[in-house]
Protein backbone atom coordinates (compact mmCIF):
# COMPACT_ATOMS: atom_id res chain seq x y z
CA UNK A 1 25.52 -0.42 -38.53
CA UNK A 2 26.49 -1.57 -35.18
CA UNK A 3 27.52 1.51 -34.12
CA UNK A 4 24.45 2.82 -34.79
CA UNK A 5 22.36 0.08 -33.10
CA UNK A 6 24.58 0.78 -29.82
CA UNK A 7 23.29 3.95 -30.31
CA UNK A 8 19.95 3.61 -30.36
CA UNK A 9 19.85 1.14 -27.75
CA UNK A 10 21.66 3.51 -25.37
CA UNK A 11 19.18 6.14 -26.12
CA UNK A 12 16.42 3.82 -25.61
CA UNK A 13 17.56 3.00 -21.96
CA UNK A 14 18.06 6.89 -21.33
CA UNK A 15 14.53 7.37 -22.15
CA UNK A 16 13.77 4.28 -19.73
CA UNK A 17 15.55 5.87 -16.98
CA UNK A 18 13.78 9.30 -17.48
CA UNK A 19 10.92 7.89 -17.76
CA UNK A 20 11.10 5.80 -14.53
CA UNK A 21 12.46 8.56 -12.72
CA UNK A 22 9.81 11.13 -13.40
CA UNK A 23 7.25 8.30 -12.26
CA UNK A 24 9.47 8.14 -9.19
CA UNK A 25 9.38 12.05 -8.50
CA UNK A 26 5.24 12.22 -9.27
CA UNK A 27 5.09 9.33 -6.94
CA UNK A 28 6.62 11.15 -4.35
CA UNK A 29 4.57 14.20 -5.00
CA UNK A 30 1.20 12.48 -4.52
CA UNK A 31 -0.93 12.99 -1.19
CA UNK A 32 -1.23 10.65 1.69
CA UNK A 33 -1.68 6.74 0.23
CA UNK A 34 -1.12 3.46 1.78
CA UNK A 35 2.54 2.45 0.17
CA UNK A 36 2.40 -1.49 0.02
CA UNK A 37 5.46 -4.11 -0.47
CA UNK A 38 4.44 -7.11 -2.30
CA UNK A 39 5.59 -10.43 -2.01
CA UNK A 40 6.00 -11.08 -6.49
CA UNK A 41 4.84 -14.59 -5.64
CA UNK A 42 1.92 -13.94 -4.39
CA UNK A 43 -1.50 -14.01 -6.66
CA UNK A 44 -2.98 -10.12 -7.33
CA UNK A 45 -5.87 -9.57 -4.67
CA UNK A 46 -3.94 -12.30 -1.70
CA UNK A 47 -3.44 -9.31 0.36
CA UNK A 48 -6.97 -8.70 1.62
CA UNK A 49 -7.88 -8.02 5.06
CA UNK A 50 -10.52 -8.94 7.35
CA UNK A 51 -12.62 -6.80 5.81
CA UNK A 52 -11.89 -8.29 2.00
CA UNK A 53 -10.25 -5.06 1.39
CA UNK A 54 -7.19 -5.43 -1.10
CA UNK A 55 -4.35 -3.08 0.27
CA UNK A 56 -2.09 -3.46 -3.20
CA UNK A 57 -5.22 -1.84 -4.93
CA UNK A 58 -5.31 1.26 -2.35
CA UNK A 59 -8.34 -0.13 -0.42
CA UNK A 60 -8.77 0.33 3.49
CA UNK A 61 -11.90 -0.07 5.78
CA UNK A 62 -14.39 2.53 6.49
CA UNK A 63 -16.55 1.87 9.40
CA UNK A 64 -18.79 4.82 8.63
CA UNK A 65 -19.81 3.58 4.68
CA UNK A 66 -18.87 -0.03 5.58
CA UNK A 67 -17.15 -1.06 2.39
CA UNK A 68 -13.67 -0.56 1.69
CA UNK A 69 -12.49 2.81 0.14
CA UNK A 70 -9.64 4.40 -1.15
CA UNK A 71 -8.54 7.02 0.70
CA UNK A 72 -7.44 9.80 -1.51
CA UNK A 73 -10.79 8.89 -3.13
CA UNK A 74 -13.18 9.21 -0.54
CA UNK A 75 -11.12 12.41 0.53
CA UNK A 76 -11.92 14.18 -3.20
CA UNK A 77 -15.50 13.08 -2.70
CA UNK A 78 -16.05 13.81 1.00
CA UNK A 79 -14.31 17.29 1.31
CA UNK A 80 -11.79 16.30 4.18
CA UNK A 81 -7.94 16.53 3.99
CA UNK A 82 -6.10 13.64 2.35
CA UNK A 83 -4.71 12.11 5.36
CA UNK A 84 -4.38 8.90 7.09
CA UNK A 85 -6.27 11.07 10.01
CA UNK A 86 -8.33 12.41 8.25
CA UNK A 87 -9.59 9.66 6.44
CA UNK A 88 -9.69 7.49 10.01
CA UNK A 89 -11.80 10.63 11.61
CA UNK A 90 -14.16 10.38 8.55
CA UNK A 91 -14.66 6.57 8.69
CA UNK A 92 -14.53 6.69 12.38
CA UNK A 93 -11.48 4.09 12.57
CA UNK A 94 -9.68 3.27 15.38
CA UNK A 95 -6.17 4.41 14.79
């Protein structure tokens, strides 16, 4: 019996790992997007900016809609490339 709960348990963490790295590689497969660091004591939504925009959720300033976007999103809807440039030619930002 113990044996076979080692077993299990190792296979379990196997599939963690594969998991977690194939989330890793699609990560790094994904288009221009603000990559944040969070401080784990902070409360969800303290990062905003001047604008209210929270960063951890993907939202940045657009001068040109006034509200805070996402940027891969406004890219899809707007038809430009899904770059930082891009998206601060679009909003008219000041880079």
């Amino acid at each position: 019996m113990r044996g076979s709960l080692c077993t299990i348990l190792m296979s379990g963490m196997v599939l963690a790992l594969m998991v977690s790295s194939h989330h890793a590689a699609a990560a790094a497969d994904l288009p221009y997007q603000e990559k944040v660091i969070m401080n784990k004591t902070e409360k969800t939504g303290a990062d905003r900016d001047e604008h209210d925009c929270i960063h951890s959720a993907g939202y940045r300033w657009c001068v040109r809609t006034k509200q805070c976007e996402r940027p891969w999103e406004l890219a899809r809807n707007k038809g430009f490339e899904n770059t930082r440039e891009a998206f601060d030619d679009y909003c008219r930002n000041e880079q």
